[in-house]
PDB file of N, CA and C in Angstrom:
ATOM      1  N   UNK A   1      15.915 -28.133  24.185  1.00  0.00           N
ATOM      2  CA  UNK A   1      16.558 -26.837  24.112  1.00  0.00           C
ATOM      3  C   UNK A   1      17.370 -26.642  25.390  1.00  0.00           C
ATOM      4  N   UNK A   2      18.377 -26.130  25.018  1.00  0.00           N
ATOM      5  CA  UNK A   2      19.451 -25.811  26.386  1.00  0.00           C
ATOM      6  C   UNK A   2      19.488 -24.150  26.788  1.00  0.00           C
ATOM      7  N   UNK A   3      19.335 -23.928  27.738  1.00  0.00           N
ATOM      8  CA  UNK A   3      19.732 -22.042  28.149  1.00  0.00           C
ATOM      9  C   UNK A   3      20.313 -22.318  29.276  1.00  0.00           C
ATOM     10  N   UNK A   4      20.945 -21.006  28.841  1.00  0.00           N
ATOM     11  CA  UNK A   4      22.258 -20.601  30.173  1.00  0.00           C
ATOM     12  C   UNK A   4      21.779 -19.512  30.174  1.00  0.00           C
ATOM     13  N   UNK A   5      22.183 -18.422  31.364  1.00  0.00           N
ATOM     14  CA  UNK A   5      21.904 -16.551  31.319  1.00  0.00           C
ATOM     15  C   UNK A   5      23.563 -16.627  32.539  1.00  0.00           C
ATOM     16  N   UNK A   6      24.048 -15.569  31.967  1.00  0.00           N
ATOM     17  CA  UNK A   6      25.362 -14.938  32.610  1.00  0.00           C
ATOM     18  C   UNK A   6      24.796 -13.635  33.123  1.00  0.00           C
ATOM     19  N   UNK A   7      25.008 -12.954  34.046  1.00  0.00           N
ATOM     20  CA  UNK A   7      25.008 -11.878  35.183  1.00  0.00           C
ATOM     21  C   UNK A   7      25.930 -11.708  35.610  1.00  0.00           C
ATOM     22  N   UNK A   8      25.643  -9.727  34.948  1.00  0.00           N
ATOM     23  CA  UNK A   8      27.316  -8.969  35.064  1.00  0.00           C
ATOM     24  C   UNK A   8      27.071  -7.836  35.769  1.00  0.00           C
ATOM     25  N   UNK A   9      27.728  -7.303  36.283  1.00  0.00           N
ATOM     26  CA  UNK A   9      27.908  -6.016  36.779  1.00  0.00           C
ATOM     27  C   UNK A   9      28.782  -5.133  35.891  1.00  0.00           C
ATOM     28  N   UNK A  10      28.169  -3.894  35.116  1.00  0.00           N
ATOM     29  CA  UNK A  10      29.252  -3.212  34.524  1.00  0.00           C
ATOM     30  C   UNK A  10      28.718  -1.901  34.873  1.00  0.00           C
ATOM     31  N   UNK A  11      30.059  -1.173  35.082  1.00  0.00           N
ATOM     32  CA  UNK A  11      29.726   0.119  36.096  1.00  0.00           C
ATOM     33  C   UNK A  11      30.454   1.212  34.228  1.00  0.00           C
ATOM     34  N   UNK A  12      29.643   2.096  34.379  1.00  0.00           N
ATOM     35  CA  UNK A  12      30.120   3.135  33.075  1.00  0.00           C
ATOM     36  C   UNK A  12      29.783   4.314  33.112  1.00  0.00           C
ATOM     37  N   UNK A  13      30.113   5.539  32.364  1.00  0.00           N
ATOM     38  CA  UNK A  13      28.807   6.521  32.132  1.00  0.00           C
ATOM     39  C   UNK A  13      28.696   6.512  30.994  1.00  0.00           C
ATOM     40  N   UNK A  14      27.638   7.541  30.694  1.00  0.00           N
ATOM     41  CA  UNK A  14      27.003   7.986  29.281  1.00  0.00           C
ATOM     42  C   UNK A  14      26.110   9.074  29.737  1.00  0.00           C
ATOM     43  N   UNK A  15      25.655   9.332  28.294  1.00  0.00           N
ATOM     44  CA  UNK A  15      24.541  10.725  28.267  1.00  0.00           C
ATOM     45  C   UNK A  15      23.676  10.459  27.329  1.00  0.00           C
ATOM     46  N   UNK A  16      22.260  10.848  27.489  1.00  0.00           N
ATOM     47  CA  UNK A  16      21.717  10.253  26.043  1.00  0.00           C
ATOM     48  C   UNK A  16      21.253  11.548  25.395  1.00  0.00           C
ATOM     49  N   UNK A  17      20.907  11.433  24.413  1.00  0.00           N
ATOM     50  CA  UNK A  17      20.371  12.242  23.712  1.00  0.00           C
ATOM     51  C   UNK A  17      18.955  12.166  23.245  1.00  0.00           C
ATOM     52  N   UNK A  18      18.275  13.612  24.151  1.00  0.00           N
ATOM     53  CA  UNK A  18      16.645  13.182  23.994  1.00  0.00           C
ATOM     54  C   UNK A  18      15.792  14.584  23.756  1.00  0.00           C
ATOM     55  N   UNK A  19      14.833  14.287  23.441  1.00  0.00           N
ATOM     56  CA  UNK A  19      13.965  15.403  22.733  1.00  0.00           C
ATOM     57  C   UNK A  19      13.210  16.023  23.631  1.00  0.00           C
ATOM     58  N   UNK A  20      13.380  16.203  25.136  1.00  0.00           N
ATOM     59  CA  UNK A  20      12.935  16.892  26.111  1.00  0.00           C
ATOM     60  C   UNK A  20      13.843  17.050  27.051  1.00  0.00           C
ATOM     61  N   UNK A  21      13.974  18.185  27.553  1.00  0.00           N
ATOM     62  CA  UNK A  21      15.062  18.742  28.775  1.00  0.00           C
ATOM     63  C   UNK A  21      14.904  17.517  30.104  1.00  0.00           C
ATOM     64  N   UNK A  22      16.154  17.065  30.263  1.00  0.00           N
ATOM     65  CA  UNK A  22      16.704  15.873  31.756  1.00  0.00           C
ATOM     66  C   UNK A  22      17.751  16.076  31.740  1.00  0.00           C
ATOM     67  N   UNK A  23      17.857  15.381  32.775  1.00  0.00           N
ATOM     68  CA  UNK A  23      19.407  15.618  33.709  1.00  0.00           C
ATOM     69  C   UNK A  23      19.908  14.690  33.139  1.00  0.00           C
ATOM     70  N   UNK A  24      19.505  13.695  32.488  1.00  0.00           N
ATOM     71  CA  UNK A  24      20.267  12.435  31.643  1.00  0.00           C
ATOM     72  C   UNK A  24      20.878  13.165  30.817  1.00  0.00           C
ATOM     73  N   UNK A  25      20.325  14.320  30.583  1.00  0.00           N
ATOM     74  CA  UNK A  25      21.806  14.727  29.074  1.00  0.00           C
ATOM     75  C   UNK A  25      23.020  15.018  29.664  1.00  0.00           C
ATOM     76  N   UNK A  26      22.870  15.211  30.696  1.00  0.00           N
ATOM     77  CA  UNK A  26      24.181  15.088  31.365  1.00  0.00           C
ATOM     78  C   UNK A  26      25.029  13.989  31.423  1.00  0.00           C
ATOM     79  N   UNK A  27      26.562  14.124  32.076  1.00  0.00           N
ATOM     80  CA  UNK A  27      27.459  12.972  31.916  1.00  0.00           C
ATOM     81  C   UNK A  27      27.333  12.597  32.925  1.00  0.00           C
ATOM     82  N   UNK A  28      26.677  10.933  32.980  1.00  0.00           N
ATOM     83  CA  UNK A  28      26.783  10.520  34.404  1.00  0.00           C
ATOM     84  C   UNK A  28      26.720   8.933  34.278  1.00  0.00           C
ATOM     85  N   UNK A  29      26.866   8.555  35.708  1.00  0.00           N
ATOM     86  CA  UNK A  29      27.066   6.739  35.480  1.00  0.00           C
ATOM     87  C   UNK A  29      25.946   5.957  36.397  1.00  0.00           C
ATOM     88  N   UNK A  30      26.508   4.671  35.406  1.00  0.00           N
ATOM     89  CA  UNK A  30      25.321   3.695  36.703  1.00  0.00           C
ATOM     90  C   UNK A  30      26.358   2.531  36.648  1.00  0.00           C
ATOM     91  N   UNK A  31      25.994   1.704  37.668  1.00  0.00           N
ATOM     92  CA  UNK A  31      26.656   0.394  38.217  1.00  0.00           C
ATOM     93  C   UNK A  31      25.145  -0.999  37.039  1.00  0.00           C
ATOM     94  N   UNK A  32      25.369  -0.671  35.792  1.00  0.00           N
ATOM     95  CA  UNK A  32      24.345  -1.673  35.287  1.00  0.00           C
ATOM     96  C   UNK A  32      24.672  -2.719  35.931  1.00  0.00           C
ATOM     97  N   UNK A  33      23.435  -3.613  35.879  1.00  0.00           N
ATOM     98  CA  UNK A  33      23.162  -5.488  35.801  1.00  0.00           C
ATOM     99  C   UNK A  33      22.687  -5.547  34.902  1.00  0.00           C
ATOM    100  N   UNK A  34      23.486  -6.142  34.288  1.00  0.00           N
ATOM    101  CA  UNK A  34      22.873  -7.180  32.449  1.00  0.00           C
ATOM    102  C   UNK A  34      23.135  -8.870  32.745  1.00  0.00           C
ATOM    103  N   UNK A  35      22.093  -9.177  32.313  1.00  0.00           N
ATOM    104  CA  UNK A  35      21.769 -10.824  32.205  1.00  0.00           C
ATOM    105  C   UNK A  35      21.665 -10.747  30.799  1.00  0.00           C
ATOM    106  N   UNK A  36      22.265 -11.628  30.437  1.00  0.00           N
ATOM    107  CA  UNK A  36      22.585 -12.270  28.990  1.00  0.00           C
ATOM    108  C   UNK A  36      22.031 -13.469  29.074  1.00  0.00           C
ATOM    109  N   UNK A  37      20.865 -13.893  28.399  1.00  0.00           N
ATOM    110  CA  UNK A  37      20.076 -14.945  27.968  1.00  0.00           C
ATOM    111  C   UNK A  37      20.767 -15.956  27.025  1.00  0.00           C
ATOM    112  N   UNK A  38      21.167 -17.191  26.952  1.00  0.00           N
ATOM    113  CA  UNK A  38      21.504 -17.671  25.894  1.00  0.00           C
ATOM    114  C   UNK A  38      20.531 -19.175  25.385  1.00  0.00           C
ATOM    115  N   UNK A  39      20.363 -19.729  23.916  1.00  0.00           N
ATOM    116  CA  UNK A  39      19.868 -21.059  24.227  1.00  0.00           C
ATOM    117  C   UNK A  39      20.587 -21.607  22.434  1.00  0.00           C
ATOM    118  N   UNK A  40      20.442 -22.547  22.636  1.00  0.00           N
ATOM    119  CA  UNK A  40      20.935 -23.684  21.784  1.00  0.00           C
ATOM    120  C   UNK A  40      20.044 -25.182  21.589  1.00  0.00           C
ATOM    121  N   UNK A  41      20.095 -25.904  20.383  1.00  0.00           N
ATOM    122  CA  UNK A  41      19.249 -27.227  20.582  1.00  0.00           C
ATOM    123  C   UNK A  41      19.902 -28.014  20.744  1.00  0.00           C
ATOM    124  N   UNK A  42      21.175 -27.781  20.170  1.00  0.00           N
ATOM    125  CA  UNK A  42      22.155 -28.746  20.521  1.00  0.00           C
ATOM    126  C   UNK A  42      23.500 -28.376  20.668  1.00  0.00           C
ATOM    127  N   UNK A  43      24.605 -28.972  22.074  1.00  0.00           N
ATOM    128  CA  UNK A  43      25.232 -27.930  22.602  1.00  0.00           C
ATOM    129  C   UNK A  43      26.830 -28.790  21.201  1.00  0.00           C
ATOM    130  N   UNK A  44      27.897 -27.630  21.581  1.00  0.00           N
ATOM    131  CA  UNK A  44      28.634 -27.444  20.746  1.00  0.00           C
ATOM    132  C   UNK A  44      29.488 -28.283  20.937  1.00  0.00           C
ATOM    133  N   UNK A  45      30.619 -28.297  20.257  1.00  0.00           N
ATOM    134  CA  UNK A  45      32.195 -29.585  20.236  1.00  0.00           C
ATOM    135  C   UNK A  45      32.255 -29.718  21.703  1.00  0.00           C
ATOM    136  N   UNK A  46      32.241 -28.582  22.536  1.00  0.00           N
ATOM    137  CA  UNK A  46      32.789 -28.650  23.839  1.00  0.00           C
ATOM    138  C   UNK A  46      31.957 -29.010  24.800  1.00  0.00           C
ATOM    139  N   UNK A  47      30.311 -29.075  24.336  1.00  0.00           N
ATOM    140  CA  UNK A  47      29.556 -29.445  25.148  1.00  0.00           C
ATOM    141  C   UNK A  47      28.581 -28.208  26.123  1.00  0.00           C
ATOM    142  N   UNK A  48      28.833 -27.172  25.310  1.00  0.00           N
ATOM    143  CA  UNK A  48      28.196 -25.763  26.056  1.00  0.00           C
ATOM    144  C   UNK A  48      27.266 -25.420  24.915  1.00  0.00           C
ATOM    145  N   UNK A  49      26.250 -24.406  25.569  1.00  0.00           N
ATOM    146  CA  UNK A  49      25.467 -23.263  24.456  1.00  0.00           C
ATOM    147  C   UNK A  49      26.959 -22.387  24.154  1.00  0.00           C
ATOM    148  N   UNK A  50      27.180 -21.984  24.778  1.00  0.00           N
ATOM    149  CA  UNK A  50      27.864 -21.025  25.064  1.00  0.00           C
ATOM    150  C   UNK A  50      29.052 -20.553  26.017  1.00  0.00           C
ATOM    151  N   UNK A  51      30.098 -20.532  25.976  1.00  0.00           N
ATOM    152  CA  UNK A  51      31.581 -20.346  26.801  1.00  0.00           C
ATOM    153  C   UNK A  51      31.048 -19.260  27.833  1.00  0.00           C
ATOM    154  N   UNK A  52      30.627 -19.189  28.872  1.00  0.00           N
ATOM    155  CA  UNK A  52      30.752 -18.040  29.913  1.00  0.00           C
ATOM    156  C   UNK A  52      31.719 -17.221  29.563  1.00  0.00           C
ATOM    157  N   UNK A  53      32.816 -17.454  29.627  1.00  0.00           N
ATOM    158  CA  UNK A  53      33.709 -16.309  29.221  1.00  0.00           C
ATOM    159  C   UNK A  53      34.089 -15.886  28.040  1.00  0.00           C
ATOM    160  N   UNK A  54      33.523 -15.774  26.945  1.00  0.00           N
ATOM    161  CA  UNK A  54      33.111 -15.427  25.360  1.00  0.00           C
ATOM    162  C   UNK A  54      32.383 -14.518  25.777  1.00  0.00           C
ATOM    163  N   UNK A  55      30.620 -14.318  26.154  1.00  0.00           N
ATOM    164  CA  UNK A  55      30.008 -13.450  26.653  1.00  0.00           C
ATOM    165  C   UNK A  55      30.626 -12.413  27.581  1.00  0.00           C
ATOM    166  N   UNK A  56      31.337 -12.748  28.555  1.00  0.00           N
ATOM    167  CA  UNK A  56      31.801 -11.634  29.506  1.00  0.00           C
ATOM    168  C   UNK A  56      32.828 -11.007  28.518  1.00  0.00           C
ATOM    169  N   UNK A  57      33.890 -11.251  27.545  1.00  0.00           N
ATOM    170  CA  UNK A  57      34.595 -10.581  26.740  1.00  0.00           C
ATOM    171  C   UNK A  57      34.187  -9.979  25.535  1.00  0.00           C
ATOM    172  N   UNK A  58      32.659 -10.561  25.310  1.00  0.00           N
ATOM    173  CA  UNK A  58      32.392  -9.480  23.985  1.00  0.00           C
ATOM    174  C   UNK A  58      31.312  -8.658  24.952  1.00  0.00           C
ATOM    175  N   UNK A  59      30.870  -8.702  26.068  1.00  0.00           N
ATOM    176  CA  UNK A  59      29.850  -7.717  26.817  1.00  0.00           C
ATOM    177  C   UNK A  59      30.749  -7.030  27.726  1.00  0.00           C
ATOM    178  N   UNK A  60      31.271  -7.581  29.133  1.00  0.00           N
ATOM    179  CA  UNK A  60      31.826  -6.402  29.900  1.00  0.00           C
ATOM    180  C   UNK A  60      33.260  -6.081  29.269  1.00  0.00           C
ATOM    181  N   UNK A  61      33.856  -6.616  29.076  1.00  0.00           N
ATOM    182  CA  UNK A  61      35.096  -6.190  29.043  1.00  0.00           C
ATOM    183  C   UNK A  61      34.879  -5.202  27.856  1.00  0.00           C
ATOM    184  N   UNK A  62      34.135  -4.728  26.995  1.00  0.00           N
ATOM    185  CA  UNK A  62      33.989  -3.753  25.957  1.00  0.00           C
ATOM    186  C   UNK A  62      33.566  -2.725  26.939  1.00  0.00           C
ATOM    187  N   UNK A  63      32.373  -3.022  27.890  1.00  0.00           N
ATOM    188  CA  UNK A  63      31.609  -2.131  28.334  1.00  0.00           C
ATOM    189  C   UNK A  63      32.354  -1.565  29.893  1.00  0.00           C
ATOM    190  N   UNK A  64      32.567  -2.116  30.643  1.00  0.00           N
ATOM    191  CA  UNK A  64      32.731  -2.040  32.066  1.00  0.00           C
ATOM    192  C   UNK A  64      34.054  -0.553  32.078  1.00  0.00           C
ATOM    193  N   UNK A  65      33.839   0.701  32.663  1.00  0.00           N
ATOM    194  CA  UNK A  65      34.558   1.420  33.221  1.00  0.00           C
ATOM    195  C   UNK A  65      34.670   2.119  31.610  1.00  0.00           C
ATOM    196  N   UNK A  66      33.614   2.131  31.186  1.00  0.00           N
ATOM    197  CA  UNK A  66      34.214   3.140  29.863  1.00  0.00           C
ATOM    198  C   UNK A  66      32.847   4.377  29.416  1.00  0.00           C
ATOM    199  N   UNK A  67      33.211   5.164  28.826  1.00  0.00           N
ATOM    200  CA  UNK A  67      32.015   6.138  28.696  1.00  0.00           C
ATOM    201  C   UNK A  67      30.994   5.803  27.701  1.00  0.00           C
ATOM    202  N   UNK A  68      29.918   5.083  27.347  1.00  0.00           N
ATOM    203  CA  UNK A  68      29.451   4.490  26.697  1.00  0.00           C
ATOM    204  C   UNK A  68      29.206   4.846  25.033  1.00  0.00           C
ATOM    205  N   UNK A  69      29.235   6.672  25.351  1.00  0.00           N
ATOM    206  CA  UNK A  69      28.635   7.174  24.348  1.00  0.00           C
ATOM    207  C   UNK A  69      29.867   7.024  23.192  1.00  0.00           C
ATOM    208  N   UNK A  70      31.223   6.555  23.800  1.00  0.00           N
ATOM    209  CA  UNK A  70      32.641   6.508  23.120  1.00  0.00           C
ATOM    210  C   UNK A  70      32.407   4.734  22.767  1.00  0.00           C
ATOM    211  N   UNK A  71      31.758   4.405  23.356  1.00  0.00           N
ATOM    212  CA  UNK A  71      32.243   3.043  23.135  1.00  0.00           C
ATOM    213  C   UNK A  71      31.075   2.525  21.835  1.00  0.00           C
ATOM    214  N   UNK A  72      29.625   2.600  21.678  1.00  0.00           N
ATOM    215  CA  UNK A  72      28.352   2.297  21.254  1.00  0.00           C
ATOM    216  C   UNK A  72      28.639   3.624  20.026  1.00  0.00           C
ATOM    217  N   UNK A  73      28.009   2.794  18.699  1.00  0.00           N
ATOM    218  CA  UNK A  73      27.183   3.810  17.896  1.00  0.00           C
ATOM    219  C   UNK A  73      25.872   4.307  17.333  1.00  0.00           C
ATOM    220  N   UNK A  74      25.458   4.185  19.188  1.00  0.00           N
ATOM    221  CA  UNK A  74      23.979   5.121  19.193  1.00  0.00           C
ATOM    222  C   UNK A  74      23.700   5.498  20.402  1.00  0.00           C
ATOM    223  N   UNK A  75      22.823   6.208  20.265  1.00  0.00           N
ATOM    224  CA  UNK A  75      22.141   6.819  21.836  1.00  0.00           C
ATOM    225  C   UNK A  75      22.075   5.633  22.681  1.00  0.00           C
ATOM    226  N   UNK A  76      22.972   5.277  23.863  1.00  0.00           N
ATOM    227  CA  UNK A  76      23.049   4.521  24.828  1.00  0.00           C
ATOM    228  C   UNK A  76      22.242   4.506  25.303  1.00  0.00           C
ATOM    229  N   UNK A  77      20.905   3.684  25.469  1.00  0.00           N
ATOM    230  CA  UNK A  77      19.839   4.036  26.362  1.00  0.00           C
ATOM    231  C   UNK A  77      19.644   2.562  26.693  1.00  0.00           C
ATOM    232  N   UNK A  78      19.296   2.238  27.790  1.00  0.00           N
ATOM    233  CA  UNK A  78      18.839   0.659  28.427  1.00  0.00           C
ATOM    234  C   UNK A  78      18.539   0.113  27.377  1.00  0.00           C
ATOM    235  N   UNK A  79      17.478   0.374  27.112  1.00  0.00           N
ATOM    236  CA  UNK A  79      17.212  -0.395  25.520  1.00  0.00           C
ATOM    237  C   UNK A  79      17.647  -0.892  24.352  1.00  0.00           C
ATOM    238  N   UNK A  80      18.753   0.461  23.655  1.00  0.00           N
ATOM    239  CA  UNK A  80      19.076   0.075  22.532  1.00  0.00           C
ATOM    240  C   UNK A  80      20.584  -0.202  23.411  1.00  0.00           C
ATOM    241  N   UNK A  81      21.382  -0.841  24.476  1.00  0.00           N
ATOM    242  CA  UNK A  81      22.186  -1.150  24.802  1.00  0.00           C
ATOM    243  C   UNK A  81      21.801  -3.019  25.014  1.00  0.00           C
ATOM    244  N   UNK A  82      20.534  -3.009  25.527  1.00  0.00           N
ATOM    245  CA  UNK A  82      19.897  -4.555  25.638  1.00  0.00           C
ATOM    246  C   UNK A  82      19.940  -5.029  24.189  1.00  0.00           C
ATOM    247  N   UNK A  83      19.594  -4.294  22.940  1.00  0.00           N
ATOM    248  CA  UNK A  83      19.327  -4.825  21.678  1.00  0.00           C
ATOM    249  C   UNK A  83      20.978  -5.311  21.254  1.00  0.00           C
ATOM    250  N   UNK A  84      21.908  -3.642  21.181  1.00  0.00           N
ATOM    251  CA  UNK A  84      23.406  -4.312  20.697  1.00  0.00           C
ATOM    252  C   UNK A  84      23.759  -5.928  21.453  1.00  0.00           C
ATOM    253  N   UNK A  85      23.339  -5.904  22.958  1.00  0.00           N
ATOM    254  CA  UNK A  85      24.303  -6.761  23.511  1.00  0.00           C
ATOM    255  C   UNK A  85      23.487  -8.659  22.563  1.00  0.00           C
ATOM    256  N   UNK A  86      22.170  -8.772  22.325  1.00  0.00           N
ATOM    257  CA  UNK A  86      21.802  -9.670  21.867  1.00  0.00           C
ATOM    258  C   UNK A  86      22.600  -9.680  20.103  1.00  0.00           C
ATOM    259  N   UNK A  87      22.911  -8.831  20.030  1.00  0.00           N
ATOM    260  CA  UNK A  87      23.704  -8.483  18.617  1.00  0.00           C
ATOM    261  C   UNK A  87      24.585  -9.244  18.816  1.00  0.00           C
ATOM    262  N   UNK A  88      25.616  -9.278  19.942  1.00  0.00           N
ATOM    263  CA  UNK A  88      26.742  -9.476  19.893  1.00  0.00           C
ATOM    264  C   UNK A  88      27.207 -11.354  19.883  1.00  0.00           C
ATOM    265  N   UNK A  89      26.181 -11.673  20.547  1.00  0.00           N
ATOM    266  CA  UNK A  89      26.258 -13.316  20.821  1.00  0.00           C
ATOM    267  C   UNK A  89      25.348 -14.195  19.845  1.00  0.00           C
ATOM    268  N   UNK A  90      26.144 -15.001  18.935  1.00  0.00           N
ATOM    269  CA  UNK A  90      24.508 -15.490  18.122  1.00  0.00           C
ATOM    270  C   UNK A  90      23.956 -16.325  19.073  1.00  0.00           C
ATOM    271  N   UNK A  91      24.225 -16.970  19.681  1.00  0.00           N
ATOM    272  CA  UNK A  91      23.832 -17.527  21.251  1.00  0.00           C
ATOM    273  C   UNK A  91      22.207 -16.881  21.959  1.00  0.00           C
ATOM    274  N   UNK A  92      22.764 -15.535  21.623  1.00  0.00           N
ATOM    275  CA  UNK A  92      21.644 -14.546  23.072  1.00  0.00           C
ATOM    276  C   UNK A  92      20.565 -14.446  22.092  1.00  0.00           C
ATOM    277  N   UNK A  93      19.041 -14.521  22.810  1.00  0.00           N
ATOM    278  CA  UNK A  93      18.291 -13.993  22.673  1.00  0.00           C
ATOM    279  C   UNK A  93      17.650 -13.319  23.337  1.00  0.00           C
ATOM    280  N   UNK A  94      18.102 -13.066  24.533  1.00  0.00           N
ATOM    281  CA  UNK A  94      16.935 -11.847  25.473  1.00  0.00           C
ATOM    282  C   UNK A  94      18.362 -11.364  26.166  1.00  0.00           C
ATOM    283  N   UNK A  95      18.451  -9.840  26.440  1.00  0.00           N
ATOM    284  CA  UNK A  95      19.116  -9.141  27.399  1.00  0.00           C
ATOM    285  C   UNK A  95      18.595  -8.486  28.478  1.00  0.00           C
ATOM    286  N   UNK A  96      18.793  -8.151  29.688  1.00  0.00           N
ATOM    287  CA  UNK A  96      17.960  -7.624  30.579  1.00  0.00           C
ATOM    288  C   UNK A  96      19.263  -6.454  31.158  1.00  0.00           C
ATOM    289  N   UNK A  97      18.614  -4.858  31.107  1.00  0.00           N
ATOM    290  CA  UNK A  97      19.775  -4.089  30.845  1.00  0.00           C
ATOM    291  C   UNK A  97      19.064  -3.479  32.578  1.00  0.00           C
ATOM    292  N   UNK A  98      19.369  -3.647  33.664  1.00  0.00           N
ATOM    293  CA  UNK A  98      18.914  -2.624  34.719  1.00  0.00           C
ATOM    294  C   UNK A  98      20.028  -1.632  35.259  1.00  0.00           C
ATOM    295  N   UNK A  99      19.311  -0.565  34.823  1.00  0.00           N
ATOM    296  CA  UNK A  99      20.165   0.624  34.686  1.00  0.00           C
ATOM    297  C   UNK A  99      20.185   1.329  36.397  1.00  0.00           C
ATOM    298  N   UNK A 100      19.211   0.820  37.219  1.00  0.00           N
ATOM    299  CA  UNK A 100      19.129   1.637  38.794  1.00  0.00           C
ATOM    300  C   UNK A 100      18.154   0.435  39.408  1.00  0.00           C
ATOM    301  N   UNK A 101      17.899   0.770  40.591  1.00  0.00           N
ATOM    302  CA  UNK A 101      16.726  -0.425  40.899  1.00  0.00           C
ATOM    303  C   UNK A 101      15.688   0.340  40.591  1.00  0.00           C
ATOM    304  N   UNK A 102      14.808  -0.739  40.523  1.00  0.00           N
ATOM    305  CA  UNK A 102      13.757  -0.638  39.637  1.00  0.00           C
ATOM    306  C   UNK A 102      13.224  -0.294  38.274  1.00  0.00           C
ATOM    307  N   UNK A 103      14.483   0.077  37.552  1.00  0.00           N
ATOM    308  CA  UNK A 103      14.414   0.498  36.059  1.00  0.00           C
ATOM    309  C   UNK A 103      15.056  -0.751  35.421  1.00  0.00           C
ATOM    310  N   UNK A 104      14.288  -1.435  34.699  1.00  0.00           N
ATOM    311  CA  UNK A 104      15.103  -2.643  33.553  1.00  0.00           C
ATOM    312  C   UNK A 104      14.730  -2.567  32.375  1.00  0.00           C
ATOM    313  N   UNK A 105      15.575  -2.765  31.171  1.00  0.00           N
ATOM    314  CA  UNK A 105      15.054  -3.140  29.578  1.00  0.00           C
ATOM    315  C   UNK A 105      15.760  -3.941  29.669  1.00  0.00           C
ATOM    316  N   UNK A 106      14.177  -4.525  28.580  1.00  0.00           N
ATOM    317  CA  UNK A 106      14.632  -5.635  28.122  1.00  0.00           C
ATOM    318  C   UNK A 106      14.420  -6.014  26.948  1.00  0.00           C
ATOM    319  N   UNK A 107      15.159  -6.526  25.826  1.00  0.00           N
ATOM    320  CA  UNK A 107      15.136  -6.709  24.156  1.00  0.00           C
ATOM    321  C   UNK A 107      14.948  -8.758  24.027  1.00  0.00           C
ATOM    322  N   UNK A 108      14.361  -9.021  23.455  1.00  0.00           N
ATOM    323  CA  UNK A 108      14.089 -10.292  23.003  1.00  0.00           C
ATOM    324  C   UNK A 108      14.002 -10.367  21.534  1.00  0.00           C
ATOM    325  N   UNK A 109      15.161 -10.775  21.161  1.00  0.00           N
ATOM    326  CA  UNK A 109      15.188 -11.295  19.634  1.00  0.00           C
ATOM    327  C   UNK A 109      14.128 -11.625  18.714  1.00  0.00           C
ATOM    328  N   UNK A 110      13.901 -11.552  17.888  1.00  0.00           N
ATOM    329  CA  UNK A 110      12.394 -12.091  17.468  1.00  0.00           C
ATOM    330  C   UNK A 110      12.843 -13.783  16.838  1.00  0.00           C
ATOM    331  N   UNK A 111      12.133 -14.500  17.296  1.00  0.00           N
ATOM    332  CA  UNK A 111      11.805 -16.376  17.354  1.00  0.00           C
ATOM    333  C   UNK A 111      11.915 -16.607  15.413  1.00  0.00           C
ATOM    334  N   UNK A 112      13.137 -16.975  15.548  1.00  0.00           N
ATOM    335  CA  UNK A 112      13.148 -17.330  13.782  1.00  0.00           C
ATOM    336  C   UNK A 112      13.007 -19.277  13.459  1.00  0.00           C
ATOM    337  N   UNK A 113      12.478 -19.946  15.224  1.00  0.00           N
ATOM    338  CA  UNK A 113      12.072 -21.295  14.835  1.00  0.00           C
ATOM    339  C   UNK A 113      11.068 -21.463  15.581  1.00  0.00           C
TER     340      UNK A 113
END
């Protein structure tokens, strides 16, 4: 088995929407770090799991400097932002979404071998 993980910096805001009074419902931003997990058994025509820059164009360049809640169609939250981004790569299976230090989600695909 082959893995790669890419590490991004994408700076955005958002607001979430939640069932108890926070200051998160407010509009505000973070400077995320997302690691994008990738693996493969056997690598492709070109000899990769995965193009580094495929991942950075379907993850930051969607995400980086934009308001999330405009960009995503759901409550932007570490979590269900870690789940879309494994959505996006058939490549990825784990995302690691750290929204501040010391706060991280993280989504792991469920093992279909």
């Amino acid at each position: 088995m082959y893995y790669i993980s890419k590490r991004m910096e994408i700076a955005g805001s958002h607001r979430l929407e939640l069932s108890y009074p926070s200051k998160c419902t407010n509009v505000h931003g973070h400077n995320w770090i997302v690691t994008v997990y990738c693996k493969a058994r056997t690598l492709n025509a070109d000899g990769m799991v995965c193009d580094f820059k495929h991942i950075k164009e379907r993850i930051h360049d969607v995400l980086d400097h934009r308001h999330l809640n405009d960009v995503l169609p759901f409550n932007p939250t570490a979590e269900n932002i870690a789940r879309w981004i494994t959505e996006q790569i058939p490549e990825c299976y784990r995302a690691d979404v750290q929204e501040s230090e010391g706060n991280v989600a993280t989504y792991v695909a469920d093992e279909e071998d």
